[in-house]
Protein backbone atom coordinates (compact mmCIF):
# COMPACT_ATOMS: atom_id res chain seq x y z
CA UNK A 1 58.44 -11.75 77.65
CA UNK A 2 59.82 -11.92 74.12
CA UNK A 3 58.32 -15.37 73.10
CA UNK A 4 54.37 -14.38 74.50
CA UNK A 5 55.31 -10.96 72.74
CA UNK A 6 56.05 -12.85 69.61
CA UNK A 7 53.02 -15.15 70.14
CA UNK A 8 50.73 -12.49 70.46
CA UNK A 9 51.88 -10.49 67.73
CA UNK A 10 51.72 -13.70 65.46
CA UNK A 11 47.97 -14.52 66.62
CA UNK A 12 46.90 -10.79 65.86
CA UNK A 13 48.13 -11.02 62.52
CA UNK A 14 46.69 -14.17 61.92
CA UNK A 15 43.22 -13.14 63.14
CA UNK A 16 43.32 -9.24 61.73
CA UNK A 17 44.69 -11.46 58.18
CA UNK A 18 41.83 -14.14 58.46
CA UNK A 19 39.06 -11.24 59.59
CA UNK A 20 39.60 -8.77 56.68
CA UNK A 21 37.66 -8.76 53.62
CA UNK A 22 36.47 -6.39 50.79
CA UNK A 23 32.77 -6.25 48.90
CA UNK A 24 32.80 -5.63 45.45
CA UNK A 25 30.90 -3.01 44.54
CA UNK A 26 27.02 -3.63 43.34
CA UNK A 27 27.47 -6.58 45.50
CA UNK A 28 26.30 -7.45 49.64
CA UNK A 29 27.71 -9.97 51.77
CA UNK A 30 25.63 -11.78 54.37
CA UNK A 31 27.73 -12.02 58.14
CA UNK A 32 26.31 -14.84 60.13
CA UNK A 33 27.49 -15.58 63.85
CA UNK A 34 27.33 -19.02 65.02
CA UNK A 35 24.90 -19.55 62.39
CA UNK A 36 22.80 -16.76 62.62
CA UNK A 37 22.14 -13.91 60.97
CA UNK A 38 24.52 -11.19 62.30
CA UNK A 39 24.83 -8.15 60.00
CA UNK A 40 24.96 -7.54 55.86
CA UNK A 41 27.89 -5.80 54.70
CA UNK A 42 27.96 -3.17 51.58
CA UNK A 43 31.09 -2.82 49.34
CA UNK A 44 34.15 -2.05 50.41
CA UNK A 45 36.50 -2.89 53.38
CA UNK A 46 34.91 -5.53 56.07
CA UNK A 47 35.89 -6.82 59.47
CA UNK A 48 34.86 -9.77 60.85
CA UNK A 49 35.90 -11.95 63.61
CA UNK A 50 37.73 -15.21 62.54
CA UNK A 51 36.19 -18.38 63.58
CA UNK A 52 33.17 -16.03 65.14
CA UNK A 53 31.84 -14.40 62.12
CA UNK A 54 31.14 -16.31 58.58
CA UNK A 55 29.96 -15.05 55.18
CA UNK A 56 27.07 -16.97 54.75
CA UNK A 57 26.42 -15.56 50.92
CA UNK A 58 27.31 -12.78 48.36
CA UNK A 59 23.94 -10.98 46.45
CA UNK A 60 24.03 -9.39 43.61
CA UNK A 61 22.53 -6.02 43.01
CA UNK A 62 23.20 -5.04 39.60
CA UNK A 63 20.02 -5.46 37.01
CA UNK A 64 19.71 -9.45 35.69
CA UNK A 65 17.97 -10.81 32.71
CA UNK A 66 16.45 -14.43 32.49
CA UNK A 67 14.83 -15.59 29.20
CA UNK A 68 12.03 -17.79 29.58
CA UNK A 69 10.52 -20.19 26.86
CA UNK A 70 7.11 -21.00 27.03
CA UNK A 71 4.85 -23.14 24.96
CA UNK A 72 1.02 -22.23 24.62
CA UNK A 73 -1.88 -22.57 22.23
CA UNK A 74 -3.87 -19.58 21.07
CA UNK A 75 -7.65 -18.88 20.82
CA UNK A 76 -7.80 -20.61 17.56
CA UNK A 77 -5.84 -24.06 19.28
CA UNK A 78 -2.81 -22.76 17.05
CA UNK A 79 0.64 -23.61 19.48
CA UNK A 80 2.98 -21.16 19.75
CA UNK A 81 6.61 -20.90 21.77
CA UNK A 82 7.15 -17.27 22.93
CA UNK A 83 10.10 -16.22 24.80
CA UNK A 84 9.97 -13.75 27.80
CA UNK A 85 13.08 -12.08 29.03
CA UNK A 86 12.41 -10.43 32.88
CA UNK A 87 14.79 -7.74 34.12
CA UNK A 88 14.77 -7.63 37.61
CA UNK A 89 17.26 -6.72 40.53
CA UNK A 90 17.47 -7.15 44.42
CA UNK A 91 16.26 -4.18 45.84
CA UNK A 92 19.00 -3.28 48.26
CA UNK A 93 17.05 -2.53 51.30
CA UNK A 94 15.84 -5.81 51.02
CA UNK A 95 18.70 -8.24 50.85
CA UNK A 96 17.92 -10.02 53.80
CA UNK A 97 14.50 -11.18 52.54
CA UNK A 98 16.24 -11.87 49.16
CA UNK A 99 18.41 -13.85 50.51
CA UNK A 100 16.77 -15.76 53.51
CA UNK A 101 12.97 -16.05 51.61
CA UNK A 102 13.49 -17.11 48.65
CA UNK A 103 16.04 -19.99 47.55
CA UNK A 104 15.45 -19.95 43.70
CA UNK A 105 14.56 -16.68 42.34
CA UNK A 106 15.14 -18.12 39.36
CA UNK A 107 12.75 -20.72 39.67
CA UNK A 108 9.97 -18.70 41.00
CA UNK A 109 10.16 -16.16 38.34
CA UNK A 110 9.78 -18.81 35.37
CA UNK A 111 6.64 -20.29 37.33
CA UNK A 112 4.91 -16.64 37.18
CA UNK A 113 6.01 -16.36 34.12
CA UNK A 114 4.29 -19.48 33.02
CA UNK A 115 1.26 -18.69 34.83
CA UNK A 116 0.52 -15.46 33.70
CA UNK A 117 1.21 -16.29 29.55
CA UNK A 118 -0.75 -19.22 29.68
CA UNK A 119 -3.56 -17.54 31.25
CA UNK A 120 -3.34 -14.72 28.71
CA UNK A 121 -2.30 -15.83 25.89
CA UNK A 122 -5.38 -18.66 25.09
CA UNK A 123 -7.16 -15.49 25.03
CA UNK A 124 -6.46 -14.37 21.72
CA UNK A 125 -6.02 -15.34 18.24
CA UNK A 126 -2.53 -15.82 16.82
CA UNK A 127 -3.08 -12.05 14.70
CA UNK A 128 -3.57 -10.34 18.58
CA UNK A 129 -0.94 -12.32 19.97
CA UNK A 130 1.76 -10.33 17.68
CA UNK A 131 -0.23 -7.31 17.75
CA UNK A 132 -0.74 -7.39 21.59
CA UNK A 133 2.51 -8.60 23.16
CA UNK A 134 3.24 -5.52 24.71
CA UNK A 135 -0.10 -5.82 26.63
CA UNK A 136 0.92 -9.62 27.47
CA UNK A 137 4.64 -7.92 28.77
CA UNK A 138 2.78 -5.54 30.72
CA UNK A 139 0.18 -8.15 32.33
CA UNK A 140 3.44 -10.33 33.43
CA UNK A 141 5.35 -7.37 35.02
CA UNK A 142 2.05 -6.59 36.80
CA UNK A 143 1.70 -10.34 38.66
CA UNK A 144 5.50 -10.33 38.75
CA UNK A 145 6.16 -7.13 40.42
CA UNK A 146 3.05 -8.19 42.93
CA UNK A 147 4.39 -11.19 43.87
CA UNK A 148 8.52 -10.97 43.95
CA UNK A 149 8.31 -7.65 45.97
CA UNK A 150 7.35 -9.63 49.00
CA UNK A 151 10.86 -11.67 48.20
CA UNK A 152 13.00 -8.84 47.74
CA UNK A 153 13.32 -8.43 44.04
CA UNK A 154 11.99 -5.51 41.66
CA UNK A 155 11.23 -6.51 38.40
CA UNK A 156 12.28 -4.05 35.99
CA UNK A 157 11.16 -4.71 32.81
CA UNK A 158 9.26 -7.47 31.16
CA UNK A 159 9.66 -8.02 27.22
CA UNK A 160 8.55 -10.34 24.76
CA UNK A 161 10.97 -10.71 22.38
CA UNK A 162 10.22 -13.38 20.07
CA UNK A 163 6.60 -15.27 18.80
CA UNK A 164 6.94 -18.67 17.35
CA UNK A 165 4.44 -20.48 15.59
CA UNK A 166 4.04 -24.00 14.61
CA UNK A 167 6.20 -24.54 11.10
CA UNK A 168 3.11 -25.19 9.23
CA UNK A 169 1.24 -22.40 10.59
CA UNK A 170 4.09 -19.71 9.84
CA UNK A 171 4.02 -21.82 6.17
CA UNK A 172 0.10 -21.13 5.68
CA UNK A 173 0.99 -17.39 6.96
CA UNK A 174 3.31 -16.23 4.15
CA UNK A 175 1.39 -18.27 1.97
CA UNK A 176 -1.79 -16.11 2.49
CA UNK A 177 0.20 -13.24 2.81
CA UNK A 178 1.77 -13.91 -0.66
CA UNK A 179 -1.49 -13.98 -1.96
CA UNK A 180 -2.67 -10.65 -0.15
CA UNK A 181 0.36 -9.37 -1.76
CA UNK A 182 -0.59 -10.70 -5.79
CA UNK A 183 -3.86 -9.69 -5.54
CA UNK A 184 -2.96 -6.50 -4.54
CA UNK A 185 -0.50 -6.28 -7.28
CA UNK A 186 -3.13 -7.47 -9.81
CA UNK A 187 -5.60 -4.92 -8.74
CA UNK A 188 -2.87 -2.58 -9.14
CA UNK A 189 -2.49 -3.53 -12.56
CA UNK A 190 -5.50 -3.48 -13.54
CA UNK A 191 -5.90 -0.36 -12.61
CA UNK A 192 -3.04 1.35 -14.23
CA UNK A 193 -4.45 -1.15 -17.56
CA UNK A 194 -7.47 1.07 -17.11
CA UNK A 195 -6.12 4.52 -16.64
CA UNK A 196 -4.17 3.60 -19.69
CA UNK A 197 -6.80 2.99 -21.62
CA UNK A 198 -9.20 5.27 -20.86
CA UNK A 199 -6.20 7.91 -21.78
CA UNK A 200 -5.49 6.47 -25.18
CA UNK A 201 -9.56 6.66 -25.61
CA UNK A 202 -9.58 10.35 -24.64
CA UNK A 203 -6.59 11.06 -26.90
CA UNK A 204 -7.90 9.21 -29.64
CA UNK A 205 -11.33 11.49 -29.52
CA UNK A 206 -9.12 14.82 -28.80
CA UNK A 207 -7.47 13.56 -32.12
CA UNK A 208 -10.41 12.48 -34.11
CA UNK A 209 -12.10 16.02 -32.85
CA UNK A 210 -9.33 17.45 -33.93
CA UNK A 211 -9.07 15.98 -37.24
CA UNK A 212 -12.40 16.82 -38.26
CA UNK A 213 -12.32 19.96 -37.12
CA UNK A 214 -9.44 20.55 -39.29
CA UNK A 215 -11.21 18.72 -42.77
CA UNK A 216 -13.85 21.39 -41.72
CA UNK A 217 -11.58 24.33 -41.74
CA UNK A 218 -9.63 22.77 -44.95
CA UNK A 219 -13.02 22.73 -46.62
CA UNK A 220 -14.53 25.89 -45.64
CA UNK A 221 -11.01 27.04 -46.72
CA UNK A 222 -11.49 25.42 -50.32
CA UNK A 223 -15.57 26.65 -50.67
CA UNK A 224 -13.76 30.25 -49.80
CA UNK A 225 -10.92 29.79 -52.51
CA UNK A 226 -12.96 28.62 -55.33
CA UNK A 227 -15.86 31.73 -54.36
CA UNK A 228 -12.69 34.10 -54.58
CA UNK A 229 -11.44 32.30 -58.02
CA UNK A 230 -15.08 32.34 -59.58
CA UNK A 231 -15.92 35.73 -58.94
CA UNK A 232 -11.79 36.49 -60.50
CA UNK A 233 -12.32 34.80 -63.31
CA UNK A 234 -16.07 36.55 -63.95
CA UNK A 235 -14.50 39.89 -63.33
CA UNK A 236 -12.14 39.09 -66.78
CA UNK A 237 -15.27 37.76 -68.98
CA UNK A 238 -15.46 34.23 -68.05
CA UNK A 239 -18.86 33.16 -67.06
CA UNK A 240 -19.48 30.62 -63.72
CA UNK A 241 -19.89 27.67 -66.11
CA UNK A 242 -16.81 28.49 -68.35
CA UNK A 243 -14.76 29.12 -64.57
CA UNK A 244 -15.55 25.93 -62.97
CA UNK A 245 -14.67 24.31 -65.90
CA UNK A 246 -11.27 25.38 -65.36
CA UNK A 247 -10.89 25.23 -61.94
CA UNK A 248 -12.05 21.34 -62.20
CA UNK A 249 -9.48 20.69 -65.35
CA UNK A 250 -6.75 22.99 -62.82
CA UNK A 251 -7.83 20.39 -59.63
CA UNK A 252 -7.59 17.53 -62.05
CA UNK A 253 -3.92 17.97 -63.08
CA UNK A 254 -3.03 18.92 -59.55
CA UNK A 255 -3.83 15.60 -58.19
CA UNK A 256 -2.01 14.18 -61.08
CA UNK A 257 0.96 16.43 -60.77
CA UNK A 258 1.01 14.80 -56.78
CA UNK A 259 0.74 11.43 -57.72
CA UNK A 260 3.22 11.41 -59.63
CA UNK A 261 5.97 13.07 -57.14
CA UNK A 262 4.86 10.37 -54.67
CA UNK A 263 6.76 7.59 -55.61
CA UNK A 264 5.42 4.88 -53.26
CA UNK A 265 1.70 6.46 -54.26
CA UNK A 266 -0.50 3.11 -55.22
CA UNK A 267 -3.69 5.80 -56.47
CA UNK A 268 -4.34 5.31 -60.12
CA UNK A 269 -6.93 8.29 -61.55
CA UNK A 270 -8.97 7.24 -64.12
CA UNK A 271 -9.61 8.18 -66.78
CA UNK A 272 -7.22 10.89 -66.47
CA UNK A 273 -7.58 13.48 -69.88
CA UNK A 274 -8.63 16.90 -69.82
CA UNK A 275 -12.10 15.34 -71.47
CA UNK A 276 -12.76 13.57 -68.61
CA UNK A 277 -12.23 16.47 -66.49
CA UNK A 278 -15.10 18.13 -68.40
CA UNK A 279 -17.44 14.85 -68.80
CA UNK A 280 -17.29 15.06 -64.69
CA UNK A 281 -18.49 18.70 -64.56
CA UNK A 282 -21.24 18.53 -66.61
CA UNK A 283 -22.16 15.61 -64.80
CA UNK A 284 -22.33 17.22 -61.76
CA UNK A 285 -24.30 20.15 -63.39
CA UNK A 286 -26.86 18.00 -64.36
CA UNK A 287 -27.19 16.42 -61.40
CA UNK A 288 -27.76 19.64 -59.40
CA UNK A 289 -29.88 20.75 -62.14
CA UNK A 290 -32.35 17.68 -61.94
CA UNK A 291 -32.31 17.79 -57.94
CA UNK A 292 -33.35 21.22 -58.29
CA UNK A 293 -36.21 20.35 -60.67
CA UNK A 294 -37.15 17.16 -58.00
CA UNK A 295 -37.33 19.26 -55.51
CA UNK A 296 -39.23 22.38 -56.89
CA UNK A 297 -42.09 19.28 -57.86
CA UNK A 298 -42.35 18.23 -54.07
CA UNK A 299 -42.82 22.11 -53.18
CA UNK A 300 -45.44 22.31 -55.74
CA UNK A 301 -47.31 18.86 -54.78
CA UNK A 302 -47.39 19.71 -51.48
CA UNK A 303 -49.41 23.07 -51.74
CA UNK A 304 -52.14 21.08 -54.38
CA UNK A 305 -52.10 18.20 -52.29
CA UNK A 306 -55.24 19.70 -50.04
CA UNK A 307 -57.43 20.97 -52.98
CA UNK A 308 -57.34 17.64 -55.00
CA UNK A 309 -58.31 16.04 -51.79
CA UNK A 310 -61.23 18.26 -51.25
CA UNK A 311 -62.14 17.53 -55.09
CA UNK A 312 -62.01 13.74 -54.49
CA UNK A 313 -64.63 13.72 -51.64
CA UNK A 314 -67.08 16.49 -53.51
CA UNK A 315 -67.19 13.54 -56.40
CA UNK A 316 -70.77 11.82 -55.42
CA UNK A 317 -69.35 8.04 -55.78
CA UNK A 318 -67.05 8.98 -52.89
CA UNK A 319 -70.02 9.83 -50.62
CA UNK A 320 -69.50 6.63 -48.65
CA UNK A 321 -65.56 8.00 -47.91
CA UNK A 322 -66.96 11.28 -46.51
CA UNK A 323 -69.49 9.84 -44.56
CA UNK A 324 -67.35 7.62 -42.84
């Protein structure tokens, strides 16, 4: 009785220590009897029975990433290399299919992969291929999701993370782009060259406006001052020729008074006595004087003008002048 005891005992131990086993969690085990499919087991602790029961396979449910690299051509026959990376996962109520339908997942998702850029893709030119690779992600997740589902797997995201173009074509790229870029920067320039200038010309004419304005008001100023000195100096006996006299002879030693505090002044007044002073006046008197005169003759000429006219064509050997 004690050695069967014993030999029991040991082959219970043996077959409870060979038919435990624990899933990991996120993961299912396949159980296949005698080579066929028996039962799939979630995580945690597992029975099966010892040279009955095998564990045909282990799936993986937690989220996976493969990266594809695919080379195409564009619209425009320019080749590119993109690279697609695929989420996907087994979708749990499906591990059978997952595991039994499909051998390499791997395999088959890189083949729709390949399918659906290079049917896309030729579609457009390089430009819409980085402006448009969400649509491309979106158009792969489609025909992915369509087809895997079948096998078990839910695709959970489809990206496109990087476009590469030939070396030369990326070359010719930021070359044109560098250009974009200068003649932008010229046509800036230019521009601001052109605001400047056009400010500087307004400021000049403000100035210039300015400037004659003021020689106005500096005159008008100087017309008022000698008017005011004139009728002074007639108030105390001193007739208008006598006063402008001496407010020319005054002006005259003025300037030379601020010549000679300017010491880097290069003006030289000649001839600078008080005689020429007075040579300069009467001058000037006689010129206003004779344009008076000039002018009272063309006032007078033009009111004869039409009399001597009618004279001249009264006179019988002008006849022929009338007639006509």
């Amino acid at each position: 009785m004690g050695v069967a005891f014993l030999f029991f005992l040991f082959v219970g131990v043996v077959v409870l220590f060979l038919g435990i086993f624990t899933v990991k969690q996120q993961t299912a085990v396949i159980i296949e009897r005698f080579g066929k499919f028996n039962s799939i087991r979630q995580a945690g602790l597992q029975f099966k029975i010892p040279f009955v029961d095998k564990q045909a396979g282990r799936i993986n449910l937690k989220i996976q990433q493969l990266d594809v690299i695919i080379e195409t051509k564009t619209k425009e026959n320019v080749f590119v290399k993109m690279k697609v990376s695929v989420q996907f996962k087994v979708i749990q109520e499906k591990v059978y299919e997952a595991f039994y339908r499909l051998e390499y997942p791997h395999d088959q998702i890189t083949s729709y992969v390949f399918d659906v850029v290079r049917a896309e893709v030729p579609k457009l030119k390089l430009d819409d291929v980085f402006e448009r690779k969400d649509d491309i992600a979106i158009a792969v997740k489609r025909e992915l999701n369509e087809a895997m589902t079948t096998y078990g797997y839910d695709i959970i995201n489809t990206l496109i993370t990087d476009i590469d173009p030939d070396p030369q074509v990326k070359n010719a790229m930021n070359r044109i782009n560098a250009a974009d870029r200068e003649k932008a920067a010229a046509e800036y320039e230019a521009e601001a060259q052109r605001i400047r200038i056009v400010a500087k010309a307004k400021a000049e004419a403000e100035s210039k406006r300015l400037q004659g304005q003021g020689i106005a008001d500096q005159r008008r100023e100087i017309a008022r001052g000698l008017v005011e000195s004139v009728d002074t100096l007639n108030k105390v006996g001193i007739n208008s020729q006598e006063a402008s006299a001496l407010i020319v002879v005054t002006q005259h030693y003025d300037t030379l008074q601020a010549i000679g505090s300017d010491t880097n002044s290069n003006l030289i007044l000649l001839p600078n006595t008080p005689q020429a002073a007075n040579d300069m006046l009467n001058n000037m008197i006689v010129s206003f004087a004779a344009s008076n005169q000039v002018n009272e003759q063309l006032k007078k000429g033009g009111k004869n003008k039409p009399a001597e006219h009618k004279q001249y064509l009264d006179n019988p050997d002008n006849a022929h002048e009338k007639n006509d």
